[in-house]
C-alpha atoms as a PDB file:
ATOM      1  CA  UNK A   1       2.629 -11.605  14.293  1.00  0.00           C
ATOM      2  CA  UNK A   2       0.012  -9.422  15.381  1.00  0.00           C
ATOM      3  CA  UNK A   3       0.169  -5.584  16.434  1.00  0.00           C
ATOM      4  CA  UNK A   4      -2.229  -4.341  18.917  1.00  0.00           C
ATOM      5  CA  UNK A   5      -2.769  -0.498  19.276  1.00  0.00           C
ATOM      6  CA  UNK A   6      -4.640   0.876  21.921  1.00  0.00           C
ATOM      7  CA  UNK A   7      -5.281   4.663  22.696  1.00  0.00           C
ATOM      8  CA  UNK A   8      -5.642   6.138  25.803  1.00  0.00           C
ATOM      9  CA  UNK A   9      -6.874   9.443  27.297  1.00  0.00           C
ATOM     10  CA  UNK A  10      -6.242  10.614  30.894  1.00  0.00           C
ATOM     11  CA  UNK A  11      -7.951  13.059  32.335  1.00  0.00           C
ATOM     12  CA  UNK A  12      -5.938  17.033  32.883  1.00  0.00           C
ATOM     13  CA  UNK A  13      -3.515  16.399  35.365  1.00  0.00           C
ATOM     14  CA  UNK A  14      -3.408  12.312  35.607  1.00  0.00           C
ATOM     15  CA  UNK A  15      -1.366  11.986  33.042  1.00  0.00           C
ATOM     16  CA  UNK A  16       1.894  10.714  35.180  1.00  0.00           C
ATOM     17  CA  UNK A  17      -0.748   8.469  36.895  1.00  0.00           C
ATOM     18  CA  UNK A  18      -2.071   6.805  33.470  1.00  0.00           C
ATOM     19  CA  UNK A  19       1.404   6.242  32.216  1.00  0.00           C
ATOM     20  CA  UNK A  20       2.258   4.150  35.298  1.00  0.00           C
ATOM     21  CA  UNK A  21      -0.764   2.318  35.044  1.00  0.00           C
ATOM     22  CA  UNK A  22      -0.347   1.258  31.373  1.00  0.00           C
ATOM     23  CA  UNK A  23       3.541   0.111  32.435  1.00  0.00           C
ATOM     24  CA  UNK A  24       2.124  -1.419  34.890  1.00  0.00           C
ATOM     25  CA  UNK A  25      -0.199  -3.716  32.442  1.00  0.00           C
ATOM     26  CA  UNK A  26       2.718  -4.346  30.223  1.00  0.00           C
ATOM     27  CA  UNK A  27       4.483  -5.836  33.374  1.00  0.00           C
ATOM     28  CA  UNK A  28       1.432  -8.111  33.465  1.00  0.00           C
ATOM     29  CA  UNK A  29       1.461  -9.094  30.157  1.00  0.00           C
ATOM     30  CA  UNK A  30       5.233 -10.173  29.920  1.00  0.00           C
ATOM     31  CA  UNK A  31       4.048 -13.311  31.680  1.00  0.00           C
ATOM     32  CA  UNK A  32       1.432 -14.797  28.833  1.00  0.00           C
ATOM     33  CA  UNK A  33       2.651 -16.642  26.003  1.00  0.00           C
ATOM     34  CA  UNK A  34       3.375 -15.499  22.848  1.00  0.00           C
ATOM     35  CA  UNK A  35       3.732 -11.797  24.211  1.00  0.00           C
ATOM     36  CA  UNK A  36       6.785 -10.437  22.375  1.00  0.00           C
ATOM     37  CA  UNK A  37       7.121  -6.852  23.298  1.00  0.00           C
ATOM     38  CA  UNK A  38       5.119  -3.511  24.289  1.00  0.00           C
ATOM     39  CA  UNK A  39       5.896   0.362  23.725  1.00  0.00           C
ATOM     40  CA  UNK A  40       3.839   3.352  25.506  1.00  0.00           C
ATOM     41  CA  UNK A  41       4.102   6.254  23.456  1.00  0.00           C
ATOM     42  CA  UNK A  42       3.130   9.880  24.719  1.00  0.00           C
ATOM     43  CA  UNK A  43       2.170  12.397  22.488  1.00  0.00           C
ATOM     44  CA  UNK A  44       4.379  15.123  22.725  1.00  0.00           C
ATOM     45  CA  UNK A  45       1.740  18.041  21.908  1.00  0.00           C
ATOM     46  CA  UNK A  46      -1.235  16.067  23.771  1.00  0.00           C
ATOM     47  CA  UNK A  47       0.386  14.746  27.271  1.00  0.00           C
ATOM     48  CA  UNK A  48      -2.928  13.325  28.060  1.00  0.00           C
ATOM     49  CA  UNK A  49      -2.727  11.361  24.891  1.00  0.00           C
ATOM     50  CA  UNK A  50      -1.261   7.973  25.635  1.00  0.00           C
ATOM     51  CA  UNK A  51      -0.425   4.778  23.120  1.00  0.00           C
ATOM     52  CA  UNK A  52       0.423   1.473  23.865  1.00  0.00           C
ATOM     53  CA  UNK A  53       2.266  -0.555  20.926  1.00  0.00           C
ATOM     54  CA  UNK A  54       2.078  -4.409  21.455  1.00  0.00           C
ATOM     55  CA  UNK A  55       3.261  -6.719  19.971  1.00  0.00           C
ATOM     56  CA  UNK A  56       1.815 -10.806  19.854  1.00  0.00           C
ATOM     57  CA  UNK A  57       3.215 -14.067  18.586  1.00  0.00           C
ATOM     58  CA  UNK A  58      -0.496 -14.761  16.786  1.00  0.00           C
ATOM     59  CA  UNK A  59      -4.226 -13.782  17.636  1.00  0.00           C
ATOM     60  CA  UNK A  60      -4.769 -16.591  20.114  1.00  0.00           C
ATOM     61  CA  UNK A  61      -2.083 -14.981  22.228  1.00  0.00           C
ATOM     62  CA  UNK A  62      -3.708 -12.142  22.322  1.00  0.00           C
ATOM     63  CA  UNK A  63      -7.224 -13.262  22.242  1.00  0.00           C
ATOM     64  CA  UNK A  64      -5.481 -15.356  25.977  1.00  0.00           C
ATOM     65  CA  UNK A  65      -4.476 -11.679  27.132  1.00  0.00           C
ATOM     66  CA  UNK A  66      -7.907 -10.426  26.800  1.00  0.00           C
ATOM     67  CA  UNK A  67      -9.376 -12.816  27.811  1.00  0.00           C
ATOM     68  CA  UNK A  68      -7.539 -13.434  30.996  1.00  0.00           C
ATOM     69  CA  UNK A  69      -7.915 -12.379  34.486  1.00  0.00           C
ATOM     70  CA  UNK A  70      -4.857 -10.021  34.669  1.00  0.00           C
ATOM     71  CA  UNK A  71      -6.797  -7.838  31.904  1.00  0.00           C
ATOM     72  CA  UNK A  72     -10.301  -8.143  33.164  1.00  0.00           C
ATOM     73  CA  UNK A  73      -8.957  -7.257  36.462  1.00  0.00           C
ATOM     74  CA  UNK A  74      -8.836  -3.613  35.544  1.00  0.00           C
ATOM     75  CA  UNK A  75      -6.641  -1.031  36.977  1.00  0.00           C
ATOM     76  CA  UNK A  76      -8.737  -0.084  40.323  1.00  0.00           C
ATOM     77  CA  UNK A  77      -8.114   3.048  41.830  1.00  0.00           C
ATOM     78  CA  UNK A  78      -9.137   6.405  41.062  1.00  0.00           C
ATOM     79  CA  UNK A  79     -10.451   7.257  37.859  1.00  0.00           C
ATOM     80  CA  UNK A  80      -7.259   8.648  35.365  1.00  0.00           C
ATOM     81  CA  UNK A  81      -8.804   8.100  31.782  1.00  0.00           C
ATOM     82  CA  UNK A  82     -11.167  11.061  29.945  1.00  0.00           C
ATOM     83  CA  UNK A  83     -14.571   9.045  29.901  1.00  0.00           C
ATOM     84  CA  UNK A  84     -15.149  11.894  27.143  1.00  0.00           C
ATOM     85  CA  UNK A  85     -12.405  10.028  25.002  1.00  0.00           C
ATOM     86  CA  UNK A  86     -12.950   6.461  24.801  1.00  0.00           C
ATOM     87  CA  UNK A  87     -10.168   3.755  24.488  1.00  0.00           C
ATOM     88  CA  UNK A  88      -9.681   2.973  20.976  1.00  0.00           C
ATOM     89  CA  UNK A  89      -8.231  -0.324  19.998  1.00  0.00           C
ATOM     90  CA  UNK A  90      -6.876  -2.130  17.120  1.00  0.00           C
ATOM     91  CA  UNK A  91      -5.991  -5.176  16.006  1.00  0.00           C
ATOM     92  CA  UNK A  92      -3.215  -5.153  12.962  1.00  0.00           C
ATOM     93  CA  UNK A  93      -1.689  -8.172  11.049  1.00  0.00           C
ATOM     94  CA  UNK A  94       1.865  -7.131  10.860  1.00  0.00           C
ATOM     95  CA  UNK A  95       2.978  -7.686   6.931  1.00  0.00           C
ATOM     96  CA  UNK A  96       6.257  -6.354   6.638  1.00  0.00           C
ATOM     97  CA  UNK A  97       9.084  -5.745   9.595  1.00  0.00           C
ATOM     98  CA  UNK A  98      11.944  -3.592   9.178  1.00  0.00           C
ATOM     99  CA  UNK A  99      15.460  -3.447  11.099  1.00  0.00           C
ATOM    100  CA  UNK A 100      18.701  -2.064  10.305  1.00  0.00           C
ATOM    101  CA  UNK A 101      21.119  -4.439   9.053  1.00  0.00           C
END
């Protein structure tokens, strides 16, 4: 299984906007293969401060999300995301799962 953590950065006062953008590309990505499940965090002291939590049945899954036209299609619209704070992704191998039980 493979995590996938991305970090985004919206500009003072789009921060409603990027969070319904970002659940908006989690609607798109229920629909590949091998997609399992996806969380948007917001930071609670940093509201512009954004995380998206993915999870992928193996890197080819993933590799089809990026790779396919849903995610090069790009949001459109007016600009929401802090060109001063990049995206920053990463890819993560997930080694150990824990659940109650």
């Amino acid at each position: 299984m493979i995590a996938f953590v991305s970090h985004h950065y919206a500009l003072p006062g789009k921060d409603r906007e990027l969070v319904k953008r970002l659940h908006d590309t989690g609607e798109k990505m229920r629909r590949y293969k091998g997609f399992i499940s996806r969380t948007n965090l917001q930071a609670i002291d940093d509201p512009t401060h954004v995380t998206a939590v993915a999870f992928w049945e193996s890197a080819e899954a993933l590799d089809a999300w990026d790779n396919g036209p849903d995610r090069r299609a790009g949001q459109g619209g007016e600009p929401v995301m802090d060109p001063a704070r990049p995206v920053h992704r990463v890819r993560f191998k997930v080694v150990a799962e824990f659940k109650p039980g």
